[in-house]
Protein backbone atom coordinates (compact mmCIF):
# COMPACT_ATOMS: atom_id res chain seq x y z
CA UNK A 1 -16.26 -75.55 9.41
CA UNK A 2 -16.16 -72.25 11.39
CA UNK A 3 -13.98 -71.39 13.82
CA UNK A 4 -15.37 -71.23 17.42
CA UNK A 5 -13.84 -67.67 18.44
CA UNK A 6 -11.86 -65.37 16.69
CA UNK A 7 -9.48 -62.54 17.99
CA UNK A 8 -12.70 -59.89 17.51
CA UNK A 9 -14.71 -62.40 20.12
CA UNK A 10 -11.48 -61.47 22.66
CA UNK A 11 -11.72 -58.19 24.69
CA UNK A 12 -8.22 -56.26 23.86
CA UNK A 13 -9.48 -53.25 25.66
CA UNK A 14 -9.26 -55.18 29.16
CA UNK A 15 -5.76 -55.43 28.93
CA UNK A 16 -3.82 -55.18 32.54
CA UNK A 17 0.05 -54.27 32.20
CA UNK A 18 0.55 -54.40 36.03
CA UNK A 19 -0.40 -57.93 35.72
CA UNK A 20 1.61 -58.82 32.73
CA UNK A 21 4.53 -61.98 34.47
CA UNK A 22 7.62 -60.79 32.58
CA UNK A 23 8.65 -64.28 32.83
CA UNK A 24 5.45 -65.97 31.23
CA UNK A 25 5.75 -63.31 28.79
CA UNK A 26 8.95 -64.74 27.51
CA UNK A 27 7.47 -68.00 27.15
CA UNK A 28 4.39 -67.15 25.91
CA UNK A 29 6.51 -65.40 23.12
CA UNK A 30 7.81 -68.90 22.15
CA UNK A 31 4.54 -70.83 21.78
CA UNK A 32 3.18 -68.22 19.97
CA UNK A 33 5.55 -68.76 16.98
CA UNK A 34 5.19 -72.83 17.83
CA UNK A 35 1.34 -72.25 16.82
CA UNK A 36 1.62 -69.75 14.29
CA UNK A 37 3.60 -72.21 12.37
CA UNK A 38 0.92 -75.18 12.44
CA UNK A 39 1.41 -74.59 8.24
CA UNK A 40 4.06 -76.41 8.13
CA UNK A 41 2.19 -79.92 10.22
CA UNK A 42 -0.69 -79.78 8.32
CA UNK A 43 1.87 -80.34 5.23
CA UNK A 44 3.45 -83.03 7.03
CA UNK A 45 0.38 -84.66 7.83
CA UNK A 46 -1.47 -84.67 4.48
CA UNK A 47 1.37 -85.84 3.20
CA UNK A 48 1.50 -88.92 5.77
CA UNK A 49 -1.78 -89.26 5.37
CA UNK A 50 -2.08 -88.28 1.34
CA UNK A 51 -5.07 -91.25 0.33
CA UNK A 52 -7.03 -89.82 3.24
CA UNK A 53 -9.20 -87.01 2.03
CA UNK A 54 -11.43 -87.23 5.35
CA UNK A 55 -8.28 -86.86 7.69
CA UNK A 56 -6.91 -84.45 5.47
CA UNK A 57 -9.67 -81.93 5.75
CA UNK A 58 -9.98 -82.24 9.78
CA UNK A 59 -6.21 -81.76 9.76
CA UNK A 60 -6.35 -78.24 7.33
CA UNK A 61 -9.05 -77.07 9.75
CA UNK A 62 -6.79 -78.54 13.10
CA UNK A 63 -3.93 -76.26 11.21
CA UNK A 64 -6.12 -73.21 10.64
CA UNK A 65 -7.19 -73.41 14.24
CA UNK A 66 -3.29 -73.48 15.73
CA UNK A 67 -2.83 -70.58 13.74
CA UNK A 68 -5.25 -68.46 15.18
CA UNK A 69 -3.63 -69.22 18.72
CA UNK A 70 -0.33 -68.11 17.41
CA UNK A 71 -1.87 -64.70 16.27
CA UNK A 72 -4.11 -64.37 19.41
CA UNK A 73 -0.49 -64.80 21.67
CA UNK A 74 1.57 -62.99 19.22
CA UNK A 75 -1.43 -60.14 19.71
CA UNK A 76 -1.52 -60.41 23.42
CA UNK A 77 2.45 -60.30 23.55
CA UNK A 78 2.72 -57.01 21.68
CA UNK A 79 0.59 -55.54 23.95
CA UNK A 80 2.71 -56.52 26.94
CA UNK A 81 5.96 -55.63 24.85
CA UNK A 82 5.11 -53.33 22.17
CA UNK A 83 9.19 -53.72 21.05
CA UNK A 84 8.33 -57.37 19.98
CA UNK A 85 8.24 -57.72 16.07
CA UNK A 86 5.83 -61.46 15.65
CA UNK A 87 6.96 -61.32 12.24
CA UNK A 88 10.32 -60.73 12.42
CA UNK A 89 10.73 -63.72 14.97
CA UNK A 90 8.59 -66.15 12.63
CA UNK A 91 10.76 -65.51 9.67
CA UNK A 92 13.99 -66.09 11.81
CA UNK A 93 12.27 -68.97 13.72
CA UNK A 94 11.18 -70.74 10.32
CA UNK A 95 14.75 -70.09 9.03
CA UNK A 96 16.18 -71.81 12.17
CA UNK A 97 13.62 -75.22 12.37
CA UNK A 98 12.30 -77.09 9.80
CA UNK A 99 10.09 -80.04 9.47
CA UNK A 100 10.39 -83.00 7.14
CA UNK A 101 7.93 -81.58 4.76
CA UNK A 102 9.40 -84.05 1.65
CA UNK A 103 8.81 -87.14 4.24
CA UNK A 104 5.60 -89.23 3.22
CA UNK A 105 5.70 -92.05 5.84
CA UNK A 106 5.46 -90.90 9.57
CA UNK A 107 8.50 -90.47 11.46
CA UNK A 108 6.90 -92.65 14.03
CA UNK A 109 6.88 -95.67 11.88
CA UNK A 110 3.06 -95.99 11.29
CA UNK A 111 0.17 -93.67 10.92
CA UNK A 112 -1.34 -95.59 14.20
CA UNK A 113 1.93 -94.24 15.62
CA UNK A 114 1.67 -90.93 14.22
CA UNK A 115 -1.48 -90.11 15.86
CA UNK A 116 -0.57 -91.58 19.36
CA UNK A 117 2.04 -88.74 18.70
CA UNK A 118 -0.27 -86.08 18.13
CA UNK A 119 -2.48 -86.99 20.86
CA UNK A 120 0.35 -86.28 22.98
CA UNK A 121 0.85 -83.19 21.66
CA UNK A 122 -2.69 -82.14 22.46
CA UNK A 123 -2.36 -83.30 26.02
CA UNK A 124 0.65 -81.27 26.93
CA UNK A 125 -0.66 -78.20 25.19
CA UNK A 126 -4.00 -78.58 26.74
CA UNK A 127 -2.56 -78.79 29.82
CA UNK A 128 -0.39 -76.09 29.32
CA UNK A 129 -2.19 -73.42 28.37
CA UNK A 130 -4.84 -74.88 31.29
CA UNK A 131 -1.75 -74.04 33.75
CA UNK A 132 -1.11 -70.57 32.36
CA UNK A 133 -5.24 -70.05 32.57
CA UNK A 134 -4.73 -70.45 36.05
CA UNK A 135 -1.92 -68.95 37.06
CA UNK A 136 -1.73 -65.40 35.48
CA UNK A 137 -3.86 -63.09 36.93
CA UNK A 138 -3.76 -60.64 33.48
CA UNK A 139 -6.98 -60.93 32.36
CA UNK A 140 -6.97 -61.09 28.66
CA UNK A 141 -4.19 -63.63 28.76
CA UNK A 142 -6.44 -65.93 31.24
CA UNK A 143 -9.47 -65.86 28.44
CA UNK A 144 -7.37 -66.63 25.51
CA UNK A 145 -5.41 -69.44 27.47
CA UNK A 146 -8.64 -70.79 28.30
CA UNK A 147 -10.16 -70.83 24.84
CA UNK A 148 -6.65 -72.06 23.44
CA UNK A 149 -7.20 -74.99 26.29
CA UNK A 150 -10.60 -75.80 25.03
CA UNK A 151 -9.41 -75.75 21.48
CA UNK A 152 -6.40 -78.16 22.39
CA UNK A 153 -8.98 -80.33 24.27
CA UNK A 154 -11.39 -81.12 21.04
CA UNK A 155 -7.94 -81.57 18.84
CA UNK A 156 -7.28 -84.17 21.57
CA UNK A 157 -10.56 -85.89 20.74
CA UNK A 158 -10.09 -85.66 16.89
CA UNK A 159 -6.78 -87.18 16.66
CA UNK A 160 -8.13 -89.94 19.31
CA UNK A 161 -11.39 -90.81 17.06
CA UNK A 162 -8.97 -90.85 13.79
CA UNK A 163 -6.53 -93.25 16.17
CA UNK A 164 -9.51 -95.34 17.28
CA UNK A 165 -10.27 -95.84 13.48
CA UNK A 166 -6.63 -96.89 12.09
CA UNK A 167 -6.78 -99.25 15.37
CA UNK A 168 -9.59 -100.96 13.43
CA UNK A 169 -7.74 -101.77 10.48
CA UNK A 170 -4.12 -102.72 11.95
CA UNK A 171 -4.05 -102.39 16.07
CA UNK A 172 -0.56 -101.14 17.45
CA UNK A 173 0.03 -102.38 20.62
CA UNK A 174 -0.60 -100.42 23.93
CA UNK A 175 3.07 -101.02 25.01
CA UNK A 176 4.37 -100.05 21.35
CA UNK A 177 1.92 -96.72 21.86
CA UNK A 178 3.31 -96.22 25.59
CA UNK A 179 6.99 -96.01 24.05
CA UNK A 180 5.67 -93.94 21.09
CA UNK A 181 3.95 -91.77 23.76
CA UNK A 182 7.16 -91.75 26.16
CA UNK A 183 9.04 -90.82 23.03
CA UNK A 184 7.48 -87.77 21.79
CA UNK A 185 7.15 -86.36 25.82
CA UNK A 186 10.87 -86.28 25.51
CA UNK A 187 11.03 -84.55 22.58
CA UNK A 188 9.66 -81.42 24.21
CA UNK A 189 13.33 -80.31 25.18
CA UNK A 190 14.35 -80.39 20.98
CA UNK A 191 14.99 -77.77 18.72
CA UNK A 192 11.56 -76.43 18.08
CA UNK A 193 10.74 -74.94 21.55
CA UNK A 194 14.59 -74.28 21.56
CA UNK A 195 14.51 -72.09 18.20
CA UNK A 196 11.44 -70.52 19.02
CA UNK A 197 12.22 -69.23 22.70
CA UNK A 198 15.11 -68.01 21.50
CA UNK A 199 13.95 -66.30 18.00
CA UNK A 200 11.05 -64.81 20.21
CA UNK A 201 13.26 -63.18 23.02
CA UNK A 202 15.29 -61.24 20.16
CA UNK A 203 17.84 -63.90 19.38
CA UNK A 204 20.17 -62.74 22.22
CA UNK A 205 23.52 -64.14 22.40
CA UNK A 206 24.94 -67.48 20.47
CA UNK A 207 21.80 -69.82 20.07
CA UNK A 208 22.87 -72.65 22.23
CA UNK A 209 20.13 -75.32 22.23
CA UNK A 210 20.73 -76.90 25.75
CA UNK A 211 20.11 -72.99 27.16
CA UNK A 212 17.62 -72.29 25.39
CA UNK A 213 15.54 -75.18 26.04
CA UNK A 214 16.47 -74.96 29.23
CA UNK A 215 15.43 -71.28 29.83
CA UNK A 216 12.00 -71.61 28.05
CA UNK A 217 11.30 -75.38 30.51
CA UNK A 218 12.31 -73.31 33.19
CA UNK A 219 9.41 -70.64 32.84
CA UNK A 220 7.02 -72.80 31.53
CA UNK A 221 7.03 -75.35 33.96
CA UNK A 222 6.22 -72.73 37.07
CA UNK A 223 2.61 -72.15 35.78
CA UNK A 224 1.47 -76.12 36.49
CA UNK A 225 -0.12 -77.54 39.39
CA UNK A 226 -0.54 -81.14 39.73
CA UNK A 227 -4.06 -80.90 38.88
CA UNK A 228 -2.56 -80.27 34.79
CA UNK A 229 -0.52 -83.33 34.55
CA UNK A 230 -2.39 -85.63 36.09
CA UNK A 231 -5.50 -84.70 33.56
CA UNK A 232 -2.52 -84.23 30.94
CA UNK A 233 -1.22 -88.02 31.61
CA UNK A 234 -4.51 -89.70 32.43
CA UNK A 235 -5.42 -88.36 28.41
CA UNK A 236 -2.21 -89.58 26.91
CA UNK A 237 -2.60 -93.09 28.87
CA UNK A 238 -6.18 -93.08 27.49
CA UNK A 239 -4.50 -92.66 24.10
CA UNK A 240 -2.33 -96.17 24.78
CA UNK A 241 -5.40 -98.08 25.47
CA UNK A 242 -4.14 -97.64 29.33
CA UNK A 243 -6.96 -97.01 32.25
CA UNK A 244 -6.43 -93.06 32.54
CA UNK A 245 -7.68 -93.70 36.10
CA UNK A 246 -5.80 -96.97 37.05
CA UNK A 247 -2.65 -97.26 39.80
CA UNK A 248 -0.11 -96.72 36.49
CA UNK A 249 -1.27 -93.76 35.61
CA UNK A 250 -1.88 -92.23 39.19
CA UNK A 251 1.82 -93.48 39.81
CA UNK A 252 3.14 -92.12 36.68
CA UNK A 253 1.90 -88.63 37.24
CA UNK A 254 3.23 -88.49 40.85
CA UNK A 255 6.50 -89.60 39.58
CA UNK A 256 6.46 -86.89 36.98
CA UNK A 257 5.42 -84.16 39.10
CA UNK A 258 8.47 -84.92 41.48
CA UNK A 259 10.11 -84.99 38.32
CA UNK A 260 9.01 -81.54 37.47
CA UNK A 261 9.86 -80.38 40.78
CA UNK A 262 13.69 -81.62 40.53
CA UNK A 263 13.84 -80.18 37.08
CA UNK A 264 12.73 -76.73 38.44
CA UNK A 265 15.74 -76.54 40.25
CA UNK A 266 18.06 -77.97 37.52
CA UNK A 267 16.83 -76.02 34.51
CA UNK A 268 17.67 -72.90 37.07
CA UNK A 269 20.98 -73.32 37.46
CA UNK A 270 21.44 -74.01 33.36
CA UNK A 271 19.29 -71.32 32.35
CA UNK A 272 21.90 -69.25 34.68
């Protein structure tokens, strides 16, 4: 399957320092080591999903794909830092977090639970990189965050059509999915963002995960609007067989964007 854009499709040459947000910057650094090292899923996956040649293959391509965003950010952040070294922070990063590459059940206790999980995934990051499309003003960042969002947005779709299928065979409950899907949201505060903030911003200082996670939440959470997590939750409700439209989900998202809000001011005085 080819790839839909490569980093020849994206126009270098329009690069705008002046506009470069030192702050996004640092967290832009992060996710692009979280992408680059999509190897390391797709070995998870096939390994969860080892008698399933047809997920397997849409999974290699889903890796191959996350890949090329960590190369197009690690690209765009030289640019804006020439000092940062993408391979230096990978190999320390990939040192520093591992997954369970020798597990061959899902950590979420079914495949069905697996991909609720990776649905989720795709709704944050299309969200996110949505958010940053929006709010930087530095040109080159705003197209590649926008094809990264697109890209996030049919990996959504894939994992929900494989979901849709495994529902077939042995449903998982939409409350059972809501907890899986609760689960994993809370799990964006865990080592992997953690490791990779830090190992991305030069490993400064004693890696202290609480910090760290704190520090990269803190500057990733100023690019979204409300518009991003309410489309963000109204896919992952979708996900739990939940109406992404209904008085939950419009509750839910208000709740966490006051959440957001209250975090904002938290996270600052950790990250401090």
């Amino acid at each position: 399957m080819a790839a839909h854009w490569t980093l020849d499709d994206i126009p270098w040459d329009r690069f705008d320092p002046a506009r470069v947000d030192p702050e996004l910057l640092r967290a832009v650094k992060a996710a692009a080591l979280v992408e680059h090292n999509a190897g390391d899923y797709v070995a998870y996956l096939c390994n969860v999903f080892s008698d399933d040649p047809d997920f397997c293959a849409a999974a290699r391509h889903w890796g191959e794909e996350e890949e090329q965003h960590g190369r197009a950010l690690a690209r765009w952040a030289q640019l804006a830092d020439p000092a940062f070294d993408p391979a230096l922070a990978l190999q320390r990063f990939t040192e520093g977090f591992r997954l369970p590459l020798d597990a061959t059940t899902s950590v979420r206790g079914s495949r069905n639970g697996e991909l609720v999980a990776r649905c989720v995934v795709e709704c944050g990051t299309s969200s996110f990189y949505s958010a940053i499309r929006d709010a930087t003003s530095e040109p080159v960042l705003k197209l590649i965050a926008g094809k990264i969002a697109a890209d996030e947005f049919r990996h959504y779709k894939l994992f929900y059509e494989h979901l849709q299928r495994y529902q077939q065979r042995a449903p998982l409950g939409r409350w059972r999915r809501l907890a899986i899907a609760l689960g994993r949201m809370q799990e964006a505060s865990d080592d992997e963002l953690a490791m990779a903030y830090w190992c991305g911003n030069g490993c400064v200082g004693t890696y202290d995960r609480t910090r760290q996670s704190a520090a990269y939440e803190l500057r990733a959470s100023r690019v979204y609007r409300f518009g991003h997590i309410q489309r963000g939750l109204a896919m992952a409700f979708k996900a739990c067989d939940l109406d992404p439209q209904g008085r939950l989900s419009r509750w839910f998202a208000a709740f966490v964007w006051r959440l957001l809000q209250w975090r904002q001011r938290r996270l600052a005085a950790i990250a401090a």
